[in-house]
PDB file of N, CA and C in Angstrom:
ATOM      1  N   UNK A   1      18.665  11.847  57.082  1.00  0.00           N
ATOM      2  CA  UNK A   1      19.451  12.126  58.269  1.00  0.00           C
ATOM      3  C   UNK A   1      18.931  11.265  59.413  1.00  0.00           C
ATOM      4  N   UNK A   2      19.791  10.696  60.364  1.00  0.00           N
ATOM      5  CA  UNK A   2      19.350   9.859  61.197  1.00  0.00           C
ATOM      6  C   UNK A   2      18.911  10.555  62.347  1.00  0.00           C
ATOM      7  N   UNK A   3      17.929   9.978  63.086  1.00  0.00           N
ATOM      8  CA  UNK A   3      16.949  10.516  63.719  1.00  0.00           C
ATOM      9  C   UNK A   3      16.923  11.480  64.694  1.00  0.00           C
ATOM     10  N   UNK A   4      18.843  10.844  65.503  1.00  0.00           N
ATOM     11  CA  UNK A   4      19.233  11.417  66.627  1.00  0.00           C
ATOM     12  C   UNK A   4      20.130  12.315  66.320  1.00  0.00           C
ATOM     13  N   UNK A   5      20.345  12.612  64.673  1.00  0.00           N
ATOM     14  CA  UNK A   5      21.332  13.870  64.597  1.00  0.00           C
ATOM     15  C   UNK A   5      20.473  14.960  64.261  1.00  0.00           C
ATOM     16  N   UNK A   6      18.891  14.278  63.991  1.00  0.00           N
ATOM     17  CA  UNK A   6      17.951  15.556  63.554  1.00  0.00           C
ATOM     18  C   UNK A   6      17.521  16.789  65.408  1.00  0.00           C
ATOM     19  N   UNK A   7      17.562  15.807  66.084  1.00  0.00           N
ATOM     20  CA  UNK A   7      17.433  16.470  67.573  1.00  0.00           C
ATOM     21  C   UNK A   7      18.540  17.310  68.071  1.00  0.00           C
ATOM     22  N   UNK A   8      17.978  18.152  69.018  1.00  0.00           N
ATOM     23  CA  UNK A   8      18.695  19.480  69.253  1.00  0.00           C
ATOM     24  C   UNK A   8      19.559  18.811  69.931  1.00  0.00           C
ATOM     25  N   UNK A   9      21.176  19.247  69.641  1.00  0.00           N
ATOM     26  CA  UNK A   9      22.404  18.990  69.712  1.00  0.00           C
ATOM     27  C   UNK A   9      23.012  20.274  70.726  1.00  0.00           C
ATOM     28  N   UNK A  10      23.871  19.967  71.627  1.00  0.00           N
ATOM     29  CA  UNK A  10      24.562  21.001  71.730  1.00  0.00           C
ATOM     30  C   UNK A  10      25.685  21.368  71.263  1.00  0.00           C
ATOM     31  N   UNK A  11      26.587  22.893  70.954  1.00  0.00           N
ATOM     32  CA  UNK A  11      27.701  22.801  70.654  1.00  0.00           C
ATOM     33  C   UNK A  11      28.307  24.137  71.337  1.00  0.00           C
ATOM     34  N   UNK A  12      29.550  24.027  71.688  1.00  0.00           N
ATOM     35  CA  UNK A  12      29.944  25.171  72.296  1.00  0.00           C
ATOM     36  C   UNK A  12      30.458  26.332  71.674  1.00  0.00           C
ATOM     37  N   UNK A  13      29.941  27.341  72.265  1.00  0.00           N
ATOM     38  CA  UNK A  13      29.654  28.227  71.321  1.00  0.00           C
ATOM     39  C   UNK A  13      31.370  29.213  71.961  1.00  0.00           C
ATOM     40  N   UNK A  14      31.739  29.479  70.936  1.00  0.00           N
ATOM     41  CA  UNK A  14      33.466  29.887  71.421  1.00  0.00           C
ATOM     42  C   UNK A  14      33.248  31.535  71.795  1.00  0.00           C
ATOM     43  N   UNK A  15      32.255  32.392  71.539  1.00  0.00           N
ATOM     44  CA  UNK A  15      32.477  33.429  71.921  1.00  0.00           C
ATOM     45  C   UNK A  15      32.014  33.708  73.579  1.00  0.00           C
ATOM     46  N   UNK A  16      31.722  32.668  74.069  1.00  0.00           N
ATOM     47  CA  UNK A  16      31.586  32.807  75.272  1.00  0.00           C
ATOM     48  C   UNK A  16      31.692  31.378  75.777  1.00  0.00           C
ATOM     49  N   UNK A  17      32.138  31.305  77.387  1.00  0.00           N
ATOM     50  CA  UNK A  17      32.307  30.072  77.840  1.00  0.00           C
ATOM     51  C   UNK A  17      30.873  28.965  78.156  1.00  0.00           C
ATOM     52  N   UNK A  18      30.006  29.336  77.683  1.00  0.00           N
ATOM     53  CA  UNK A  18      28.255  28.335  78.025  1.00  0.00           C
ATOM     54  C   UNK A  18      28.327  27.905  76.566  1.00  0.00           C
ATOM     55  N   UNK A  19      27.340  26.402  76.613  1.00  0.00           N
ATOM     56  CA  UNK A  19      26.392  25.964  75.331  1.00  0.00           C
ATOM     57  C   UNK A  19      25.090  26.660  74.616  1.00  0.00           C
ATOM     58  N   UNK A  20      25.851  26.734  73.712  1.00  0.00           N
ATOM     59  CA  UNK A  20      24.390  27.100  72.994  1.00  0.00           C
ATOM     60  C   UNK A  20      23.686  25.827  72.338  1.00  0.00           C
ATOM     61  N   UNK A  21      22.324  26.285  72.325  1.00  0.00           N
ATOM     62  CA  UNK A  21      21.191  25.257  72.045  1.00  0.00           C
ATOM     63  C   UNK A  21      21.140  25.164  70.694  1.00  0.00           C
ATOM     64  N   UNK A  22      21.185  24.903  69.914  1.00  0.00           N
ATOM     65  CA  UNK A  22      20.701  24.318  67.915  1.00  0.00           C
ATOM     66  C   UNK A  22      19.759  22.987  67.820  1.00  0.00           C
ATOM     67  N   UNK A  23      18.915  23.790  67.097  1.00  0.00           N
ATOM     68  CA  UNK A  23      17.940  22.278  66.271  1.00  0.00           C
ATOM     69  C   UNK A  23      18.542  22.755  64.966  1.00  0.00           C
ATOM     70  N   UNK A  24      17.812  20.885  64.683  1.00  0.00           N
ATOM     71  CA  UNK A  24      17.851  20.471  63.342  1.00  0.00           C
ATOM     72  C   UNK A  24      16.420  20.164  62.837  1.00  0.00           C
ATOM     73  N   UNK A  25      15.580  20.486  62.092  1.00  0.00           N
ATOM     74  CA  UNK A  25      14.260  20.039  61.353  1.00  0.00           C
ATOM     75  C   UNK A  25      14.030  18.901  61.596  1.00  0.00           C
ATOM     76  N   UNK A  26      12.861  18.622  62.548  1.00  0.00           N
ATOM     77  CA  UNK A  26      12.712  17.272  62.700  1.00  0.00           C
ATOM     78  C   UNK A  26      10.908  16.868  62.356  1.00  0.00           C
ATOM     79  N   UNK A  27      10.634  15.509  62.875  1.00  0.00           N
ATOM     80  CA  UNK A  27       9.560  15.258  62.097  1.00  0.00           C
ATOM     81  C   UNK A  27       8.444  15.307  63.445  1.00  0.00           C
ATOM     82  N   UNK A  28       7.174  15.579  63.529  1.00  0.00           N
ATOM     83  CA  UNK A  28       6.374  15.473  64.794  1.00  0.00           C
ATOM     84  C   UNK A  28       6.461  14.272  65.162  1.00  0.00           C
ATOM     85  N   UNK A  29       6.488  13.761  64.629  1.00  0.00           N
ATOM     86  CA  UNK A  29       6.758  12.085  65.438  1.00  0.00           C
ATOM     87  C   UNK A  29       8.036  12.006  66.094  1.00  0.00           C
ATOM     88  N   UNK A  30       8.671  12.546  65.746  1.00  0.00           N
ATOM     89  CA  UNK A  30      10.224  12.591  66.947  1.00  0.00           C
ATOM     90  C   UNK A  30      10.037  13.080  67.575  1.00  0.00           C
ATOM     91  N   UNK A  31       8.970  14.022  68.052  1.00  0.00           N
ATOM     92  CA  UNK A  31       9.185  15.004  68.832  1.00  0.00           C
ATOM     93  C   UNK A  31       8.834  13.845  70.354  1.00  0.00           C
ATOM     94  N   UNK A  32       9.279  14.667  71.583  1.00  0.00           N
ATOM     95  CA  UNK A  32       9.056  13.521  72.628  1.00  0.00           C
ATOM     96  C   UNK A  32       7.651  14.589  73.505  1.00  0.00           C
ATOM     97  N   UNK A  33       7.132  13.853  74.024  1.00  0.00           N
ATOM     98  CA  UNK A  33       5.657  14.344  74.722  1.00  0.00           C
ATOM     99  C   UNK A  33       6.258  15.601  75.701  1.00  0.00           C
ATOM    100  N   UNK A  34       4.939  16.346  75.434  1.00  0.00           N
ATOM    101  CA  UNK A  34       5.641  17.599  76.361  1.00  0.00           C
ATOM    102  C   UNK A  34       6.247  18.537  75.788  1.00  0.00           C
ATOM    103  N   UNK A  35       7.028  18.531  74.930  1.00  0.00           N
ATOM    104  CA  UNK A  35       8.048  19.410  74.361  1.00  0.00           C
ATOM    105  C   UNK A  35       7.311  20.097  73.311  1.00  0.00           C
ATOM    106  N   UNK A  36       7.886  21.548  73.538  1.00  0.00           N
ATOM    107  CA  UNK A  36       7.123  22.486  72.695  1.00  0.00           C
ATOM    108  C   UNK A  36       7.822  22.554  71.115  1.00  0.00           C
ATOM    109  N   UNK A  37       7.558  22.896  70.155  1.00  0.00           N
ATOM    110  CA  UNK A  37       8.199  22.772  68.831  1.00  0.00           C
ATOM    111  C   UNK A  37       7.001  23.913  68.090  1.00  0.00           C
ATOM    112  N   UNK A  38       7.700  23.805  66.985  1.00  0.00           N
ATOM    113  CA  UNK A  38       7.001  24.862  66.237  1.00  0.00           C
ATOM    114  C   UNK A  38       7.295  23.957  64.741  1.00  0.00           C
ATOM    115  N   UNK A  39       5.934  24.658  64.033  1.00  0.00           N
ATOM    116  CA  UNK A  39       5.583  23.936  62.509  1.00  0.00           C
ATOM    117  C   UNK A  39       6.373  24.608  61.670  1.00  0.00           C
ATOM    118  N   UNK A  40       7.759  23.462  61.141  1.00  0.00           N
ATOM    119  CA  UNK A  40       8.057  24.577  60.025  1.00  0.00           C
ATOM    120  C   UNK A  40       7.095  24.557  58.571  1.00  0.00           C
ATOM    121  N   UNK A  41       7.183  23.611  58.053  1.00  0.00           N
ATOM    122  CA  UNK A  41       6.016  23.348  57.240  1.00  0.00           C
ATOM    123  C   UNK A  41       5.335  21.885  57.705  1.00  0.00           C
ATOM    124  N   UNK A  42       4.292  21.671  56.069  1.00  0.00           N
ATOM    125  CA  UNK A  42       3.691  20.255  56.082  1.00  0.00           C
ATOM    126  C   UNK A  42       4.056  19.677  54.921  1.00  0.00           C
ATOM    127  N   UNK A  43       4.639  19.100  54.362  1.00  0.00           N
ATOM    128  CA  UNK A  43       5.228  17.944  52.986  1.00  0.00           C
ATOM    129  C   UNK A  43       4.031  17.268  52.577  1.00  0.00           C
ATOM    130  N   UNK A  44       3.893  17.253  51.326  1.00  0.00           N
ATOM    131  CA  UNK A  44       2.509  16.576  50.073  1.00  0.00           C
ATOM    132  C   UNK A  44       3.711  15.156  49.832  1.00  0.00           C
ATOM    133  N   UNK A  45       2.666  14.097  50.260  1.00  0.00           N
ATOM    134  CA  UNK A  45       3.503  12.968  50.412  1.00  0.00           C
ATOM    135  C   UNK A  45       3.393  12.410  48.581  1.00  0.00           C
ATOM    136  N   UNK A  46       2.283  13.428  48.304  1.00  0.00           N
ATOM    137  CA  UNK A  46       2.193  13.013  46.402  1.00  0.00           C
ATOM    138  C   UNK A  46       1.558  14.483  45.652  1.00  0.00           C
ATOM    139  N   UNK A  47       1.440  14.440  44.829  1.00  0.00           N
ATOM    140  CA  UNK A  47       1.387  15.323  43.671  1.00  0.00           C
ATOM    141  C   UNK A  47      -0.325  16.467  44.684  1.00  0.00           C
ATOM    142  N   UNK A  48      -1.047  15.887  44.301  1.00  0.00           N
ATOM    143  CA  UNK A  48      -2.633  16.696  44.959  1.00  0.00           C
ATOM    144  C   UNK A  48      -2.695  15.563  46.689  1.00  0.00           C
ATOM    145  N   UNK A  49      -2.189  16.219  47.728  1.00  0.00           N
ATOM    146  CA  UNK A  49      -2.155  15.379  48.971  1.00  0.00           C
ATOM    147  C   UNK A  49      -3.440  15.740  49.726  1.00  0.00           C
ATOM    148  N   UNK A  50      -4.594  15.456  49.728  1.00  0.00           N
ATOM    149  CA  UNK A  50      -5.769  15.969  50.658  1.00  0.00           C
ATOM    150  C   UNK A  50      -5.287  16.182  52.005  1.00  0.00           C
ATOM    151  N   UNK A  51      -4.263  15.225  52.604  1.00  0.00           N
ATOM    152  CA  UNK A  51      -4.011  14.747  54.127  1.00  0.00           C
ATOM    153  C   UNK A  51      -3.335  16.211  54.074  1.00  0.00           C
ATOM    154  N   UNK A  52      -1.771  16.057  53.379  1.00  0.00           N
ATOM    155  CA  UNK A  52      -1.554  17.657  53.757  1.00  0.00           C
ATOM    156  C   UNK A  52      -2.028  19.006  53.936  1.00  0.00           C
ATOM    157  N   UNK A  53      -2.595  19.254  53.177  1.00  0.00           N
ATOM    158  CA  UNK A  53      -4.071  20.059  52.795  1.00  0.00           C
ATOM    159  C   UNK A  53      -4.825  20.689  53.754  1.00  0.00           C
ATOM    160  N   UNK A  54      -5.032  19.512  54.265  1.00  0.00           N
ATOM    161  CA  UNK A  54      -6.476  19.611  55.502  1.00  0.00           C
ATOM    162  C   UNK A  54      -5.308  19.752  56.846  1.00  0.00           C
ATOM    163  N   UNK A  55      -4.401  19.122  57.445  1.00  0.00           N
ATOM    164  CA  UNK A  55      -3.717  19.014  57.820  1.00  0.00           C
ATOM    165  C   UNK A  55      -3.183  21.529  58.041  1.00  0.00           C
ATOM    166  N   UNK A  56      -2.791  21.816  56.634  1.00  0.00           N
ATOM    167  CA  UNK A  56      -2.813  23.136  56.907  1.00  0.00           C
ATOM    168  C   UNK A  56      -3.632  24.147  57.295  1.00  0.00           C
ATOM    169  N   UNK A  57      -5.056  23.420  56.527  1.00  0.00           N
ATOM    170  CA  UNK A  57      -6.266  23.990  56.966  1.00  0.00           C
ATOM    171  C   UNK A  57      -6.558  24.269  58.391  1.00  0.00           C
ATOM    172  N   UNK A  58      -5.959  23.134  58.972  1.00  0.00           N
ATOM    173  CA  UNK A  58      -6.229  22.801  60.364  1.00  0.00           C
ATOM    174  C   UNK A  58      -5.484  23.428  61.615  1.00  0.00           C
ATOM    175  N   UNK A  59      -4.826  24.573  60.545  1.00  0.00           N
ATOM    176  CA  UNK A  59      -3.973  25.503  61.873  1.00  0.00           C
ATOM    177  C   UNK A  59      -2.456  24.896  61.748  1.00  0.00           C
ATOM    178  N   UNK A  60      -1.915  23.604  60.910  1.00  0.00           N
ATOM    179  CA  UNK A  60      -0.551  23.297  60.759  1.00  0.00           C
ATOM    180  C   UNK A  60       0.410  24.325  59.834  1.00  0.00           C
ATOM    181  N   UNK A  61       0.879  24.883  59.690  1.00  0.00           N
ATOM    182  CA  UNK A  61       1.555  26.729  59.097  1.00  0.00           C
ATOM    183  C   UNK A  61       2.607  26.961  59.707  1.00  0.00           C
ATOM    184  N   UNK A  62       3.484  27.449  58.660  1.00  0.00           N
ATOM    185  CA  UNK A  62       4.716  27.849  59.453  1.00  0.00           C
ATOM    186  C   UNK A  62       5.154  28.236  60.817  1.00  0.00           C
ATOM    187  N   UNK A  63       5.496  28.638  61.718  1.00  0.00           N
ATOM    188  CA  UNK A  63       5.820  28.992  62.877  1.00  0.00           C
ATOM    189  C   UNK A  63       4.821  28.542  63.917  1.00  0.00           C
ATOM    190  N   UNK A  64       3.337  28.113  63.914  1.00  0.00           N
ATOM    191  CA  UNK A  64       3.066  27.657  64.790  1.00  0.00           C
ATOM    192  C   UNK A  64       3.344  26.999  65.740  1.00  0.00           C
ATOM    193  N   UNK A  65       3.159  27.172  67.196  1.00  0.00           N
ATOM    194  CA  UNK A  65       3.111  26.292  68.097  1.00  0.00           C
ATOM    195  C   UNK A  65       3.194  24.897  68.395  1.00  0.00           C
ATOM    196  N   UNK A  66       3.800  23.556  68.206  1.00  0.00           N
ATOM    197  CA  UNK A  66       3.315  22.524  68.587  1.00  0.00           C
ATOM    198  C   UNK A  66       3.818  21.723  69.760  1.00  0.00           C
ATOM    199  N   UNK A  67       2.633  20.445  70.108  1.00  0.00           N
ATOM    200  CA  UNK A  67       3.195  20.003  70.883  1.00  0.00           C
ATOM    201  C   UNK A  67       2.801  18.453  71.261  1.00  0.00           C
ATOM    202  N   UNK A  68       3.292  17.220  71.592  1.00  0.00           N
ATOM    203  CA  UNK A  68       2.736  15.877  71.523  1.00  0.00           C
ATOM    204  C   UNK A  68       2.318  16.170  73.217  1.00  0.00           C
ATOM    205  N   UNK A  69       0.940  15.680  73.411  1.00  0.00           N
ATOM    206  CA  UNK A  69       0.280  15.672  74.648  1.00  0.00           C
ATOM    207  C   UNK A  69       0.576  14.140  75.126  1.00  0.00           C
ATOM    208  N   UNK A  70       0.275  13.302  73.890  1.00  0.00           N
ATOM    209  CA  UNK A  70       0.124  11.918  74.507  1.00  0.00           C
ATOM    210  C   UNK A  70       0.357  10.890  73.227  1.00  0.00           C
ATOM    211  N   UNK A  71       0.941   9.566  73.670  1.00  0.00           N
ATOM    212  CA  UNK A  71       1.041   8.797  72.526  1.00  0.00           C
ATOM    213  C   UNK A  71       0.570   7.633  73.121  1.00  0.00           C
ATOM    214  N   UNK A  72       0.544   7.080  71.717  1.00  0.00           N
ATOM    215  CA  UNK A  72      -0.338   5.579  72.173  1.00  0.00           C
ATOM    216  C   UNK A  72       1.126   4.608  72.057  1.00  0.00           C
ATOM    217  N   UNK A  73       0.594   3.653  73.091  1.00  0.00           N
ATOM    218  CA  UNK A  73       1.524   2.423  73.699  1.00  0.00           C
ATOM    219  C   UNK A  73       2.056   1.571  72.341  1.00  0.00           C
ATOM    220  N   UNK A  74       3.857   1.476  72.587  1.00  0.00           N
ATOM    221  CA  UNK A  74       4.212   0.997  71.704  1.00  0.00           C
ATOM    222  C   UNK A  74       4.044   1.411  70.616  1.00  0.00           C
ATOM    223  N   UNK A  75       4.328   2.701  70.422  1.00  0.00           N
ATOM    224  CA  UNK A  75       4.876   3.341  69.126  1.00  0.00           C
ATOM    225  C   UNK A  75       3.135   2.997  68.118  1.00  0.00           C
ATOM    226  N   UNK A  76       1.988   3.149  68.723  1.00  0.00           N
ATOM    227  CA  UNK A  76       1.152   2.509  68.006  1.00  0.00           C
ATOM    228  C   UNK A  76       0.277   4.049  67.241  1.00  0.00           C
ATOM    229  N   UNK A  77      -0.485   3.819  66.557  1.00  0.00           N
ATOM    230  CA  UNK A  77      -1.194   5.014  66.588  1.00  0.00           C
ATOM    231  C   UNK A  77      -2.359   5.031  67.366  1.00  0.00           C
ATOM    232  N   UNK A  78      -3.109   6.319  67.865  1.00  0.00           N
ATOM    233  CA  UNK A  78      -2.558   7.584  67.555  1.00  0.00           C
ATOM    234  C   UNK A  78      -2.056   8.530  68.187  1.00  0.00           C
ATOM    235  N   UNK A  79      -1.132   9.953  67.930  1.00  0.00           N
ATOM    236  CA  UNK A  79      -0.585  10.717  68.275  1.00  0.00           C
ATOM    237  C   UNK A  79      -1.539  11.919  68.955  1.00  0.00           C
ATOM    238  N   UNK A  80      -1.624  12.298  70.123  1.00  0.00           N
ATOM    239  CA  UNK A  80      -2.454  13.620  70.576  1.00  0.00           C
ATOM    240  C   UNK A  80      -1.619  14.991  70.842  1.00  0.00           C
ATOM    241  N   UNK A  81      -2.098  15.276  69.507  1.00  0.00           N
ATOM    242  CA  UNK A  81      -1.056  16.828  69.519  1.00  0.00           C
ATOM    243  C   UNK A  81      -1.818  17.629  69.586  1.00  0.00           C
ATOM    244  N   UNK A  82      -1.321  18.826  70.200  1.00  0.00           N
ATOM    245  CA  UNK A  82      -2.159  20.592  70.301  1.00  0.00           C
ATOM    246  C   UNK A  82      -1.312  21.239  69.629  1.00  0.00           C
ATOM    247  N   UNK A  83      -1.991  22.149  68.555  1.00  0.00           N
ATOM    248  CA  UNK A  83      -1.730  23.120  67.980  1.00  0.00           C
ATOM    249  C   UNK A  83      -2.289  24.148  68.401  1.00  0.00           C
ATOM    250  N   UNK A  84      -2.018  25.169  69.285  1.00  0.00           N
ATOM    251  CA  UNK A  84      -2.955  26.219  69.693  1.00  0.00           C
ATOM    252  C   UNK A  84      -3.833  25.613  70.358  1.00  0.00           C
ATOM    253  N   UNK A  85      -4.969  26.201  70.741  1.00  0.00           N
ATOM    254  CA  UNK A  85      -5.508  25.175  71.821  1.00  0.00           C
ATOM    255  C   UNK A  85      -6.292  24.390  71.635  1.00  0.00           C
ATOM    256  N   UNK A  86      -6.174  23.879  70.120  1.00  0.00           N
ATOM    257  CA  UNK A  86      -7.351  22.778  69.670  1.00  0.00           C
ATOM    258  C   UNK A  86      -5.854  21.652  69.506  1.00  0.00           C
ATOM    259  N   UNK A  87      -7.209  20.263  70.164  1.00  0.00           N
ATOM    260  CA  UNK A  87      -5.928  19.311  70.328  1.00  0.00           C
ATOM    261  C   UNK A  87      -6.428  17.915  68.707  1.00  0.00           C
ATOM    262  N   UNK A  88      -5.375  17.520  68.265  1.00  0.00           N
ATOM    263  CA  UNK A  88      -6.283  16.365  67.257  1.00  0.00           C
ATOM    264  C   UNK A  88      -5.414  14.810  67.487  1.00  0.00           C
ATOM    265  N   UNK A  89      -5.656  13.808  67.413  1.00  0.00           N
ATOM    266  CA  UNK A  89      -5.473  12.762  66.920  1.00  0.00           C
ATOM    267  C   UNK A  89      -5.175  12.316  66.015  1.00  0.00           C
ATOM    268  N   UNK A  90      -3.621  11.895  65.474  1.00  0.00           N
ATOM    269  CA  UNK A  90      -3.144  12.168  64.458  1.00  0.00           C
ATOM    270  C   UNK A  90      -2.676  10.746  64.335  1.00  0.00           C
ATOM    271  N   UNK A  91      -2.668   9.965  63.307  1.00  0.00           N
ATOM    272  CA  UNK A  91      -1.890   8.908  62.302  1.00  0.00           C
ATOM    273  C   UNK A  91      -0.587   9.477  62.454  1.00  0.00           C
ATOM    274  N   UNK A  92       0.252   8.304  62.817  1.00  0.00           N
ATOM    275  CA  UNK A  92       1.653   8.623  62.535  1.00  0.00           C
ATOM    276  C   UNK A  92       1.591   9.096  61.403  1.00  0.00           C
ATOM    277  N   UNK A  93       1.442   8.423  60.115  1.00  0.00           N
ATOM    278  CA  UNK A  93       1.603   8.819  58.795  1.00  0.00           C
ATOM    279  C   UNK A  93       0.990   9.856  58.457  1.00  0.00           C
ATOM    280  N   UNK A  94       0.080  10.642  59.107  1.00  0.00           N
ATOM    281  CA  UNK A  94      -0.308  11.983  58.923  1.00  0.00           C
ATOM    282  C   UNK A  94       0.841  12.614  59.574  1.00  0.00           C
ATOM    283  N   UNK A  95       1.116  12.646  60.736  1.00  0.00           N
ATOM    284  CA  UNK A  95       1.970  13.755  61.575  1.00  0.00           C
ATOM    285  C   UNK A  95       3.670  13.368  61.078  1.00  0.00           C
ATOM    286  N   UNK A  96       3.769  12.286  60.107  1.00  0.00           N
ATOM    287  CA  UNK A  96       5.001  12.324  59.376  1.00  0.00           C
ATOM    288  C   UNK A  96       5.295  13.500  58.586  1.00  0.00           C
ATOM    289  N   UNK A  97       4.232  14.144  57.871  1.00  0.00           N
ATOM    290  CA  UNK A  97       4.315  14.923  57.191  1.00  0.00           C
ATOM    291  C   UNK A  97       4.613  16.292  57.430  1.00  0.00           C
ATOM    292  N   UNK A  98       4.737  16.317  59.232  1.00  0.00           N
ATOM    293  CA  UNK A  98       4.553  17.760  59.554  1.00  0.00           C
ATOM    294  C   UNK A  98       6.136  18.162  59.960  1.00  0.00           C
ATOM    295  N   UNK A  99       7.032  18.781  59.075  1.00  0.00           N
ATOM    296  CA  UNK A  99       8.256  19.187  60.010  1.00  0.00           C
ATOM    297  C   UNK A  99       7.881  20.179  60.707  1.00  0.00           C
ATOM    298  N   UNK A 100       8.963  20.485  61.955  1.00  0.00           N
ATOM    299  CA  UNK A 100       8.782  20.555  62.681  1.00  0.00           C
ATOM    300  C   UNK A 100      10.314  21.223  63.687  1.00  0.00           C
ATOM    301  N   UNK A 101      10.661  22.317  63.849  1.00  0.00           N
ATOM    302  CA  UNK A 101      12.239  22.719  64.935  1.00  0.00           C
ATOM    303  C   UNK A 101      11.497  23.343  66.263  1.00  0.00           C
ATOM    304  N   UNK A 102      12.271  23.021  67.275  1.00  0.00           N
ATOM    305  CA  UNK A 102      12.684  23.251  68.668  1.00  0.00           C
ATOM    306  C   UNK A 102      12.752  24.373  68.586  1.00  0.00           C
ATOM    307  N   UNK A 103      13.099  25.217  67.917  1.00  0.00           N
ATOM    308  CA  UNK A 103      13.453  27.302  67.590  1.00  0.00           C
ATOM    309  C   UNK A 103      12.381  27.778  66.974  1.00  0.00           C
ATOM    310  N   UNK A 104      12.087  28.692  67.462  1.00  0.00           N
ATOM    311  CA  UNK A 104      10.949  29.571  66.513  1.00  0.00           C
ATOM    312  C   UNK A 104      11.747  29.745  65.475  1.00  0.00           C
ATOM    313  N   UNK A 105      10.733  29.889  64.261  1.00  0.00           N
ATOM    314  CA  UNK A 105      11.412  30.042  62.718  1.00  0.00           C
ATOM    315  C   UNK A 105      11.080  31.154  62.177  1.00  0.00           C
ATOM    316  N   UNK A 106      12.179  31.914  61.343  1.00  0.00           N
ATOM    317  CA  UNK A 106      11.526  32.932  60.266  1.00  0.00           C
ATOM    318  C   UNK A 106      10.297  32.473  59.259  1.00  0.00           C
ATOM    319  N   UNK A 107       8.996  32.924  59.161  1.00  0.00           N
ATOM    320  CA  UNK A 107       7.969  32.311  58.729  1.00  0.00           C
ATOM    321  C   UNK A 107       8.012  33.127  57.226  1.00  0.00           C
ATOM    322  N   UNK A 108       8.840  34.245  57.413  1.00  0.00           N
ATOM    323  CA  UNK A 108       8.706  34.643  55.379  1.00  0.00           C
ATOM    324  C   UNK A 108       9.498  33.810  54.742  1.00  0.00           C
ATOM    325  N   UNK A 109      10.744  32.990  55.075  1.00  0.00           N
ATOM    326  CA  UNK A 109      11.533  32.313  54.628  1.00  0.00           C
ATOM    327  C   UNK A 109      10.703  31.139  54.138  1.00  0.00           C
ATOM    328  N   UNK A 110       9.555  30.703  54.933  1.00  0.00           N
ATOM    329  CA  UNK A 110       9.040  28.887  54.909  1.00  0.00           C
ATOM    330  C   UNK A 110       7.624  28.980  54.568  1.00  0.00           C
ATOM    331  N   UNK A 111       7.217  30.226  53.976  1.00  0.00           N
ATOM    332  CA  UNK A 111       5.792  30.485  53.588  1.00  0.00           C
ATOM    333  C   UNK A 111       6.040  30.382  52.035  1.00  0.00           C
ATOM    334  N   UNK A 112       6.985  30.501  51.282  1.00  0.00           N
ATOM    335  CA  UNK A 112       7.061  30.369  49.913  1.00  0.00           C
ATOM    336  C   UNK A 112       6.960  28.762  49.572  1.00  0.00           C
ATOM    337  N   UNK A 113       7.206  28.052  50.557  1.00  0.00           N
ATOM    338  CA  UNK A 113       7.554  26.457  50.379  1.00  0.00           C
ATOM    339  C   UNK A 113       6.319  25.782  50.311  1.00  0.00           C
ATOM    340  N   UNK A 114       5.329  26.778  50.866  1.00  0.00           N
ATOM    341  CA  UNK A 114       4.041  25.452  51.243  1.00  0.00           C
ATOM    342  C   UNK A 114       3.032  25.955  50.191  1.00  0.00           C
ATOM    343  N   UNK A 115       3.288  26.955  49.516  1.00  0.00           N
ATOM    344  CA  UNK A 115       2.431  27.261  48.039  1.00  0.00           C
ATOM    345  C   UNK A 115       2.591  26.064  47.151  1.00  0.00           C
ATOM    346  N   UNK A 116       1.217  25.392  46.536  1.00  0.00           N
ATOM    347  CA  UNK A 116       1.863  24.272  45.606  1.00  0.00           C
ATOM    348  C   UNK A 116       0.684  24.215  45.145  1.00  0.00           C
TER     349      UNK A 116
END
């Protein structure tokens, strides 16, 4: 899905005359600095992924909190995200792995997914 249809869209919602807000699952690296998001899961980029792994270990879990504090110039690495109030330095290609929605999520729905 392309990048800008994964970002929260508006659409009008017919039972009343205002917009309602919708995300779409997006990746921490889309996310733009500042903006709060929540972890839906973390993706094993291969069969036994250490990065993902440690990555969950590290407080990345369904419904958590996230958020990009700071990025490095020109799309470069690395990414300074807070999860709760510990902040880390992340490889794009690490924080690729982390989806990621604008809405708090049902976490019994997305806790069966990250068993592997």
């Amino acid at each position: 899905m392309h990048s800008a249809a994964r970002k929260a869209h508006r659409r009008y919602n017919e039972n009343s005359s205002h917009f309602k807000t919708e995300s779409f699952p997006m990746r921490l690296t889309d996310l733009s600095k500042g903006v709060s998001a929540f972890v839906e899961r973390v993706e094993d980029a291969s069969a036994p992924d250490p990065i993902a792994q440690r990555l969950r270990d590290l407080g990345f879990v369904p419904g958590e909190p996230v958020r990009v504090v700071a990025r490095a110039p020109w799309s470069a690495d690395p990414l300074l995200v807070q999860i709760g109030s510990t902040r880390f330095a992340l490889r794009r290609a690490e924080a690729e792995r982390v989806t990621i929605q604008l809405d708090a999520i049902d976490i019994t729905n997305t806790q069966a997914g990250t068993a592997a």
